[in-house]
PDB file of N, CA and C in Angstrom:
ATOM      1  N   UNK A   1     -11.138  20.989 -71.865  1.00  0.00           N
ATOM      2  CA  UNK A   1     -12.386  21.691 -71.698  1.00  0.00           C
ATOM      3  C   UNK A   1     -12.666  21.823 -70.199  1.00  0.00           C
ATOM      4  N   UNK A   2     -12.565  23.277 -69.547  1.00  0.00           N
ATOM      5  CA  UNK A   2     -13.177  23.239 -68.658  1.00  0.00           C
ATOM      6  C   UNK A   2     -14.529  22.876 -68.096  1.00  0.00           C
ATOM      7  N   UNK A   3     -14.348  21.979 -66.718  1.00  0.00           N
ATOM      8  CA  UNK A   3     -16.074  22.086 -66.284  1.00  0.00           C
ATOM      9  C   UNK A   3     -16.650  23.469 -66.356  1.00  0.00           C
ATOM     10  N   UNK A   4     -16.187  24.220 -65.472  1.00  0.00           N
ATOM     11  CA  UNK A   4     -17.035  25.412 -65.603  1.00  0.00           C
ATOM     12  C   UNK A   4     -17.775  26.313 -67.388  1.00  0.00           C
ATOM     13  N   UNK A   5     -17.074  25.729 -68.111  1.00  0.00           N
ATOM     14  CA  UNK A   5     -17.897  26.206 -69.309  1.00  0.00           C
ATOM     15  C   UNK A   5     -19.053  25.090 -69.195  1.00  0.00           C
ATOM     16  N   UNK A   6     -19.223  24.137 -68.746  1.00  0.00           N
ATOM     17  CA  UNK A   6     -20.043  23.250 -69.165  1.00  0.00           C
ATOM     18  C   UNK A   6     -21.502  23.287 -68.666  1.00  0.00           C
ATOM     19  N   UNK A   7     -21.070  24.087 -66.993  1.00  0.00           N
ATOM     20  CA  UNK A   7     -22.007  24.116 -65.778  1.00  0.00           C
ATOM     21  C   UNK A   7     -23.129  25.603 -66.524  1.00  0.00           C
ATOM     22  N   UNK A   8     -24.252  25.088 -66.131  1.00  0.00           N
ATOM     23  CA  UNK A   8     -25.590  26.852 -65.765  1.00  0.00           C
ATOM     24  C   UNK A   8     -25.305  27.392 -64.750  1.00  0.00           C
ATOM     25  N   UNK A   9     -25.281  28.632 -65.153  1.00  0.00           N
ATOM     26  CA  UNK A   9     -25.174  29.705 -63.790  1.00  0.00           C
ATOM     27  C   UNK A   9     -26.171  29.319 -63.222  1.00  0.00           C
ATOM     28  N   UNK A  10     -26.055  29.843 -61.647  1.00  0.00           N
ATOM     29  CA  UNK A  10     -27.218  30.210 -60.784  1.00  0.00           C
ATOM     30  C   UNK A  10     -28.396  31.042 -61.052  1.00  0.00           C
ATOM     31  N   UNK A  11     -27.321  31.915 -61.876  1.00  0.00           N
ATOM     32  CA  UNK A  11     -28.579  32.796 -62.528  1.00  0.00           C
ATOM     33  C   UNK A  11     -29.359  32.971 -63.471  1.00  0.00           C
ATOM     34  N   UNK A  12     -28.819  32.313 -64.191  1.00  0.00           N
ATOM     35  CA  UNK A  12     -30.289  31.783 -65.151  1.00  0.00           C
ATOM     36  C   UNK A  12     -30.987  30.204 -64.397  1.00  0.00           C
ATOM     37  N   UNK A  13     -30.684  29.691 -64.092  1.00  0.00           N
ATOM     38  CA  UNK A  13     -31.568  28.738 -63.249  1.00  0.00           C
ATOM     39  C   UNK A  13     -32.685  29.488 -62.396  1.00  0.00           C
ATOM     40  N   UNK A  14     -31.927  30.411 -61.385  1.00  0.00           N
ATOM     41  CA  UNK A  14     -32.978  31.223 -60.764  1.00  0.00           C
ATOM     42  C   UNK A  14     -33.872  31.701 -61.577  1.00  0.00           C
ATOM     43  N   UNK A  15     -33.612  32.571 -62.656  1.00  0.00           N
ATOM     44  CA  UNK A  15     -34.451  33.434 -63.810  1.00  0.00           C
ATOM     45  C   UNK A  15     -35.192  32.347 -64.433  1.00  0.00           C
ATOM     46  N   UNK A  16     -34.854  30.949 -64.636  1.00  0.00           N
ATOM     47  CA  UNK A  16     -35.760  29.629 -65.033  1.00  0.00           C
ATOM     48  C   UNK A  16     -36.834  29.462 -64.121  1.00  0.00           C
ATOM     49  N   UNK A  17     -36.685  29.537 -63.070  1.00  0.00           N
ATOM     50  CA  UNK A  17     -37.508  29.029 -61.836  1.00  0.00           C
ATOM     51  C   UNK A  17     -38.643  30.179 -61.709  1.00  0.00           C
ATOM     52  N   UNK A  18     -38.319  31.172 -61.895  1.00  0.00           N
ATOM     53  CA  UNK A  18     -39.264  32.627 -61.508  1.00  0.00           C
ATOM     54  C   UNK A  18     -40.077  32.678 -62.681  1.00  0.00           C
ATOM     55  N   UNK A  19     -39.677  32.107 -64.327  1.00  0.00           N
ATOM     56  CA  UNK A  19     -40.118  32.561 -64.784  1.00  0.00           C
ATOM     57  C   UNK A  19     -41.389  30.975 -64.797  1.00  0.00           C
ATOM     58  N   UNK A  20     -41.020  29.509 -64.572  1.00  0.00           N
ATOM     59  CA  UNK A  20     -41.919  28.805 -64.145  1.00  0.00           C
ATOM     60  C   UNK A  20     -42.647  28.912 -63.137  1.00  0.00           C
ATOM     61  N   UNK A  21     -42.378  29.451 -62.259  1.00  0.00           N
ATOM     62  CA  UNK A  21     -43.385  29.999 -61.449  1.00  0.00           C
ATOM     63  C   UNK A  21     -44.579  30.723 -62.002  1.00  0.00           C
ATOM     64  N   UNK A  22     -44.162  31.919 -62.171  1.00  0.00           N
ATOM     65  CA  UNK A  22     -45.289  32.945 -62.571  1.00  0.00           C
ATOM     66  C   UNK A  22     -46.218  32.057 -63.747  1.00  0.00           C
ATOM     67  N   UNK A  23     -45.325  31.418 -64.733  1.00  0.00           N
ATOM     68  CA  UNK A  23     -46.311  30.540 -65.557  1.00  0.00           C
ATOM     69  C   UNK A  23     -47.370  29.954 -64.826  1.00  0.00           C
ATOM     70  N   UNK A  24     -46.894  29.330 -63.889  1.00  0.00           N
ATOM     71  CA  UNK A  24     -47.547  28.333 -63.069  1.00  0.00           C
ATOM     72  C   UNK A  24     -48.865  29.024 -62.870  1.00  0.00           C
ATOM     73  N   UNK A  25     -48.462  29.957 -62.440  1.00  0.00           N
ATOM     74  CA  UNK A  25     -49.314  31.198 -61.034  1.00  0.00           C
ATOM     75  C   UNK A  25     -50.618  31.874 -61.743  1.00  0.00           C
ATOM     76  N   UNK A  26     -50.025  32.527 -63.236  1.00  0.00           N
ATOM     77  CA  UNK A  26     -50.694  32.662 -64.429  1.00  0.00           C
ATOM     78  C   UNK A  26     -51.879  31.791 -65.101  1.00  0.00           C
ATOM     79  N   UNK A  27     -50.894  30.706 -65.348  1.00  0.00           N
ATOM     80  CA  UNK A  27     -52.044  29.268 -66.185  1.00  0.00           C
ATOM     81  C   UNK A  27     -52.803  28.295 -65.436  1.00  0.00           C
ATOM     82  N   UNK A  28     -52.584  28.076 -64.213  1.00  0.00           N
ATOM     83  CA  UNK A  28     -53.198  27.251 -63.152  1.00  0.00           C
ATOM     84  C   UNK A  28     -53.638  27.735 -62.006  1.00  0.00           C
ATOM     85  N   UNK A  29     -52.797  28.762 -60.871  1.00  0.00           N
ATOM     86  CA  UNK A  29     -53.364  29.037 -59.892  1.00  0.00           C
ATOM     87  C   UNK A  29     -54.515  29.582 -60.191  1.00  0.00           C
ATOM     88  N   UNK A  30     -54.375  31.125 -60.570  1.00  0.00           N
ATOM     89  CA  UNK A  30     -55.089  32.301 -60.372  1.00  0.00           C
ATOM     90  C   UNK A  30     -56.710  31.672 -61.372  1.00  0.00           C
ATOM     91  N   UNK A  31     -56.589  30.866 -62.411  1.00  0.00           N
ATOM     92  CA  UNK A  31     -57.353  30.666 -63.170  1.00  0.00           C
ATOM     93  C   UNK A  31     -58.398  29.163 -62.526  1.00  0.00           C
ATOM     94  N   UNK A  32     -57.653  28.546 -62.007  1.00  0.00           N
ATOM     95  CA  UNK A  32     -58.489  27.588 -60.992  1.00  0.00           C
ATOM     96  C   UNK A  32     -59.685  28.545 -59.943  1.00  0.00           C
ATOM     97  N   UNK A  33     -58.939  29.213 -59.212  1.00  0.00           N
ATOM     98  CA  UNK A  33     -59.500  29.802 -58.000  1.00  0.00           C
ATOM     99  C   UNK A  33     -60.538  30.660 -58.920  1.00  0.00           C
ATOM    100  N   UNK A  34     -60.459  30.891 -59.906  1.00  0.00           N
ATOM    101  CA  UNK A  34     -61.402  31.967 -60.083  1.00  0.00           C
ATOM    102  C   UNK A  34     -62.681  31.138 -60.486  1.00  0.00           C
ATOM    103  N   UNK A  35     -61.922  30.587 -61.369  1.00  0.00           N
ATOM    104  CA  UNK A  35     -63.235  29.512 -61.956  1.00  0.00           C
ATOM    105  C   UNK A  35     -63.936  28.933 -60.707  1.00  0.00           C
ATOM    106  N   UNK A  36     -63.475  28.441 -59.183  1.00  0.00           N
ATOM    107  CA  UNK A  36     -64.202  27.811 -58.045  1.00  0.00           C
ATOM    108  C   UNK A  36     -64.850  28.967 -57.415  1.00  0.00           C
ATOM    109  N   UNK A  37     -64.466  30.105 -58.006  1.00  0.00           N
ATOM    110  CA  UNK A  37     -65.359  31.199 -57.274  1.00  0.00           C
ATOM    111  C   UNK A  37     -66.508  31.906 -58.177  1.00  0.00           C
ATOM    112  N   UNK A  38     -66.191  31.509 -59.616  1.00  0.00           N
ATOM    113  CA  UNK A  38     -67.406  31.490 -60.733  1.00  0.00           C
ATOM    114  C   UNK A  38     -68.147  30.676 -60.409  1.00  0.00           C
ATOM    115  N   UNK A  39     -67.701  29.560 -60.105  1.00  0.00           N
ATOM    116  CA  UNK A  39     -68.800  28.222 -59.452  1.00  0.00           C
ATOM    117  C   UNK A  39     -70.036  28.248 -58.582  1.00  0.00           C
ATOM    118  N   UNK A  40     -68.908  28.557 -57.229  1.00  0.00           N
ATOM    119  CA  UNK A  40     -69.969  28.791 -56.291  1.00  0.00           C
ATOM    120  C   UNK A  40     -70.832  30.412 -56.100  1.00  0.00           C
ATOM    121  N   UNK A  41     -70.425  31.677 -57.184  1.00  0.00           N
ATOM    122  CA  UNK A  41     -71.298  32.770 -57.114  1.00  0.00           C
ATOM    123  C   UNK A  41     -71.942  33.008 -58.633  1.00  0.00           C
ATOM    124  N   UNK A  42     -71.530  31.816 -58.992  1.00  0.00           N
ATOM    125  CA  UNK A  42     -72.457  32.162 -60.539  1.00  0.00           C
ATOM    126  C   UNK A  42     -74.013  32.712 -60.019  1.00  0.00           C
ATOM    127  N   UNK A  43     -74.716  32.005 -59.746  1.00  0.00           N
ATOM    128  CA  UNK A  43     -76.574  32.753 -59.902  1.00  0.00           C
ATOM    129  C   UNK A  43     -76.537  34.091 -58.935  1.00  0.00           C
ATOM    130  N   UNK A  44     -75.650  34.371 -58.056  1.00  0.00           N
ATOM    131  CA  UNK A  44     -75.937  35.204 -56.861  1.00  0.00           C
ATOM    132  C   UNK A  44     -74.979  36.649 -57.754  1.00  0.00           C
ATOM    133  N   UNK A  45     -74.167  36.572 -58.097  1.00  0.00           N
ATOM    134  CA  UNK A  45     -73.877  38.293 -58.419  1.00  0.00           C
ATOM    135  C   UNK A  45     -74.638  39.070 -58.637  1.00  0.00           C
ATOM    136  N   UNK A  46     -73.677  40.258 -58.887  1.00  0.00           N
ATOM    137  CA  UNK A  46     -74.455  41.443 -59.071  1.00  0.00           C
ATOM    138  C   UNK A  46     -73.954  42.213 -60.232  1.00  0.00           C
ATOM    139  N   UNK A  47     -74.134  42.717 -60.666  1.00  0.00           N
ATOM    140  CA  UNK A  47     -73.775  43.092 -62.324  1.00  0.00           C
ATOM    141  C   UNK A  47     -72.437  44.054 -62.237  1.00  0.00           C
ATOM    142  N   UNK A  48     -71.967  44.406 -61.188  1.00  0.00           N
ATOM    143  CA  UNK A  48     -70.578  44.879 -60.834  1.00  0.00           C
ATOM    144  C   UNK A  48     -69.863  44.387 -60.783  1.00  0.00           C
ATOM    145  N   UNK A  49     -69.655  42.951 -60.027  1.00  0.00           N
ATOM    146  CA  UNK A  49     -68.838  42.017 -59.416  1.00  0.00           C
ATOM    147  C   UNK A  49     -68.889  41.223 -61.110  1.00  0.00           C
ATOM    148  N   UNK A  50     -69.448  40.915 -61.411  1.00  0.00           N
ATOM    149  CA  UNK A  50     -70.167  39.977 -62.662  1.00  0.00           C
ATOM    150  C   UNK A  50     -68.884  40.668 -64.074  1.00  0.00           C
ATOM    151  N   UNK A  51     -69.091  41.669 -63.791  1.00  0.00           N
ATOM    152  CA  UNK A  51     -68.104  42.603 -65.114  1.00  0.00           C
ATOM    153  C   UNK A  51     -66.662  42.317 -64.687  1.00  0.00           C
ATOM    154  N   UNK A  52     -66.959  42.703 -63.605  1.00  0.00           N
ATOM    155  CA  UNK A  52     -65.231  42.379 -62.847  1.00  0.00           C
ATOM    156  C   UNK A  52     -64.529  40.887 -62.798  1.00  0.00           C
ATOM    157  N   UNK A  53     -65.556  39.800 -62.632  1.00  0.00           N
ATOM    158  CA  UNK A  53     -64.950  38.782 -63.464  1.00  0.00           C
ATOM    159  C   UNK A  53     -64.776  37.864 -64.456  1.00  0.00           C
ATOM    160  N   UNK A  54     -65.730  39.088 -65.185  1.00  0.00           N
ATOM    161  CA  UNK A  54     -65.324  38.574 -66.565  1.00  0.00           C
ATOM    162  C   UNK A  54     -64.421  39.177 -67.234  1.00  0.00           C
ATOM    163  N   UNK A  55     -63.740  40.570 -66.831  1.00  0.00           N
ATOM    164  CA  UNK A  55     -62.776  41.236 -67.212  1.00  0.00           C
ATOM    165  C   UNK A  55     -61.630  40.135 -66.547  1.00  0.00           C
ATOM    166  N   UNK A  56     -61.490  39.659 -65.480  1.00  0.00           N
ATOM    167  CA  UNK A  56     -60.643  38.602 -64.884  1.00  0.00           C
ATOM    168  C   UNK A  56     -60.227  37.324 -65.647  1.00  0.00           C
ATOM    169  N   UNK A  57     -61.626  36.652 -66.387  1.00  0.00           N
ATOM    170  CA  UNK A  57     -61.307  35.562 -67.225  1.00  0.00           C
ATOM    171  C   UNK A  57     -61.099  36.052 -68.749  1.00  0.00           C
ATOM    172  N   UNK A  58     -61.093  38.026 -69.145  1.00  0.00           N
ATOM    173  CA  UNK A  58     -60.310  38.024 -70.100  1.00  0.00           C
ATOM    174  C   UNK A  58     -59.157  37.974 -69.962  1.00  0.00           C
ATOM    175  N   UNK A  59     -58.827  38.440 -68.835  1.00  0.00           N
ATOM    176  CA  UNK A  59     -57.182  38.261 -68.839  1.00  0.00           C
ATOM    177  C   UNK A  59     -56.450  37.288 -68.494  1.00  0.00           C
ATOM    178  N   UNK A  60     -56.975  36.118 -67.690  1.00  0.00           N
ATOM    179  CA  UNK A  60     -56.608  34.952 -67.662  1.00  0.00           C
ATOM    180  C   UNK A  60     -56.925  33.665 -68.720  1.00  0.00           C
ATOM    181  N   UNK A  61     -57.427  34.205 -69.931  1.00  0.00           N
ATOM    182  CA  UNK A  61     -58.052  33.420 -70.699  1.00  0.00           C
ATOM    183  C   UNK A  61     -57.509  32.121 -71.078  1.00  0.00           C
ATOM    184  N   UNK A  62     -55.975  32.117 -71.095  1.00  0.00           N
ATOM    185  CA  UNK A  62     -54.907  31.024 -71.778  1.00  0.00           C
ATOM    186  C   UNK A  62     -55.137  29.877 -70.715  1.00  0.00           C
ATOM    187  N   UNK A  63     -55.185  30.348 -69.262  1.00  0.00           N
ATOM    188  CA  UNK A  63     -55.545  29.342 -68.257  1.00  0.00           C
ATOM    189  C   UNK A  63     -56.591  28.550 -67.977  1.00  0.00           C
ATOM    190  N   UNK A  64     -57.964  29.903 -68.334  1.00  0.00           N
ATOM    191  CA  UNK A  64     -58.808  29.190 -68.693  1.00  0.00           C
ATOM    192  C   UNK A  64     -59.605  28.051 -69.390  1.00  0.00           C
ATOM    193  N   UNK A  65     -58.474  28.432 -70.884  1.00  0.00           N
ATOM    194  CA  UNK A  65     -59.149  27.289 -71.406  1.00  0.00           C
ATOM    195  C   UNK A  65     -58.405  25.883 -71.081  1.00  0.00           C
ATOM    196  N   UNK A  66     -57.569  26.027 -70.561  1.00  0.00           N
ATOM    197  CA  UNK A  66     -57.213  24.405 -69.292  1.00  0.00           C
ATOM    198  C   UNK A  66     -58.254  24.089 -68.888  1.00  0.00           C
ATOM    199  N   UNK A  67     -58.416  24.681 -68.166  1.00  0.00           N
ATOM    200  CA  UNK A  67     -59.579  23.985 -67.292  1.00  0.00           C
ATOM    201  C   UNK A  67     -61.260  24.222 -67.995  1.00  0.00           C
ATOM    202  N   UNK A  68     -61.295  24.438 -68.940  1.00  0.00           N
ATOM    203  CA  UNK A  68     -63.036  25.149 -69.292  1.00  0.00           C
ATOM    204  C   UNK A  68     -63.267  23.250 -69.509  1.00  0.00           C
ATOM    205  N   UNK A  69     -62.861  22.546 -70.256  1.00  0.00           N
ATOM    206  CA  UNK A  69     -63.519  21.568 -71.076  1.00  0.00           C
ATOM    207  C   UNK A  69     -63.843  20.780 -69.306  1.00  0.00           C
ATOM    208  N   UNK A  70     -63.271  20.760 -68.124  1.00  0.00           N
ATOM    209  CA  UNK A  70     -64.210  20.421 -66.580  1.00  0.00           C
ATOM    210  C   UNK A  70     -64.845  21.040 -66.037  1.00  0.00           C
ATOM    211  N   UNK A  71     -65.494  22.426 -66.665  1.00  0.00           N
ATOM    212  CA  UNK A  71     -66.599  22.572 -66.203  1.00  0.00           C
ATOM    213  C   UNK A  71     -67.704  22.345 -66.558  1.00  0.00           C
ATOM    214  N   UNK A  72     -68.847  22.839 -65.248  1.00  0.00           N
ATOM    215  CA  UNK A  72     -70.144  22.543 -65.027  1.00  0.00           C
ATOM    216  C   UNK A  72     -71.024  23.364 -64.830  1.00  0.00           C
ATOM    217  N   UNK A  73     -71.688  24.663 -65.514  1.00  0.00           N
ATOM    218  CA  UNK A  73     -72.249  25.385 -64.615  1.00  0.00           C
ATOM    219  C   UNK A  73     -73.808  25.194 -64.597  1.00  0.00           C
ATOM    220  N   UNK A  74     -74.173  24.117 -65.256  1.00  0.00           N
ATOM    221  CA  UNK A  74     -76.170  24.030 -65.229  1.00  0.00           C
ATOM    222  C   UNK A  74     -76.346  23.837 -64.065  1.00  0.00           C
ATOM    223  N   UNK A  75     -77.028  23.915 -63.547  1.00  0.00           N
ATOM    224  CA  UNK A  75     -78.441  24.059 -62.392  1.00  0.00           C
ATOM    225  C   UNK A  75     -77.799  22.614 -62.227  1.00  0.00           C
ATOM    226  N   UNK A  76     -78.163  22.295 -60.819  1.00  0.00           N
ATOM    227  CA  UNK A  76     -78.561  21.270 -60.490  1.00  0.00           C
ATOM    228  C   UNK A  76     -80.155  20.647 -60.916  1.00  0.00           C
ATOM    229  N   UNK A  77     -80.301  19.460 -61.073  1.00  0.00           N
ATOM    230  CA  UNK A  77     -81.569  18.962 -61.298  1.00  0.00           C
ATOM    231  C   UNK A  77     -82.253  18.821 -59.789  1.00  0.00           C
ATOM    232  N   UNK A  78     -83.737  19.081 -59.897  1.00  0.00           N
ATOM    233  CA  UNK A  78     -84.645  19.453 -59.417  1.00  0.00           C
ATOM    234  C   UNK A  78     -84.611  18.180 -58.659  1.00  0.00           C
ATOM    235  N   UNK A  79     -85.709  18.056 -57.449  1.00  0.00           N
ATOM    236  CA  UNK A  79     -85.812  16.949 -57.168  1.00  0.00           C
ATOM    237  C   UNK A  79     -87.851  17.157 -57.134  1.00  0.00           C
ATOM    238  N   UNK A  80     -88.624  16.067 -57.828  1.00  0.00           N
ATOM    239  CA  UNK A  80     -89.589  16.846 -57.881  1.00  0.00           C
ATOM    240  C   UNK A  80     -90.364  15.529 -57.028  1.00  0.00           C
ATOM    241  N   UNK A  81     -90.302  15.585 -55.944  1.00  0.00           N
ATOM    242  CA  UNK A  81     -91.282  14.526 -55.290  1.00  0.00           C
ATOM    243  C   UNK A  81     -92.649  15.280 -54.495  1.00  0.00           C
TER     244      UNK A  81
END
């Protein structure tokens, strides 16, 4: 038995790697950053921007729900002295 039947090409390793990537890029990057930018402009949008990312977290939805069960978006509590 040759080694070489035994060995992975380069090229499907590469085609492994690109396609973990984009997973990556897909289910964690793009869906983190958005959610820290839902965070800090939740009360301040504007009903343009507002459509636009929620059309964003339809299409990132699979990523989303990674991360939904750590978020937070209530108000901070008041401080009433």
């Amino acid at each position: 038995m040759a080694l070489s039947n035994l060995a992975i090409s380069t090229d499907i390793l590469l085609t492994g790697a690109v396609y973990l990537g984009l997973a990556g890029v897909y289910l964690v990057v793009i869906p983190l950053a958005l959610l820290l930018y839902l965070k800090r402009r939740w009360y301040t949008t504007g009903s343009i921007e507002r459509a636009l990312l929620y059309g964003l977290v339809f299409a990132f939805f699979p990523g989303m729900l990674l991360f939904s069960p750590f978020l937070n978006f209530r108000p901070q509590m008041r401080n009433l002295d």
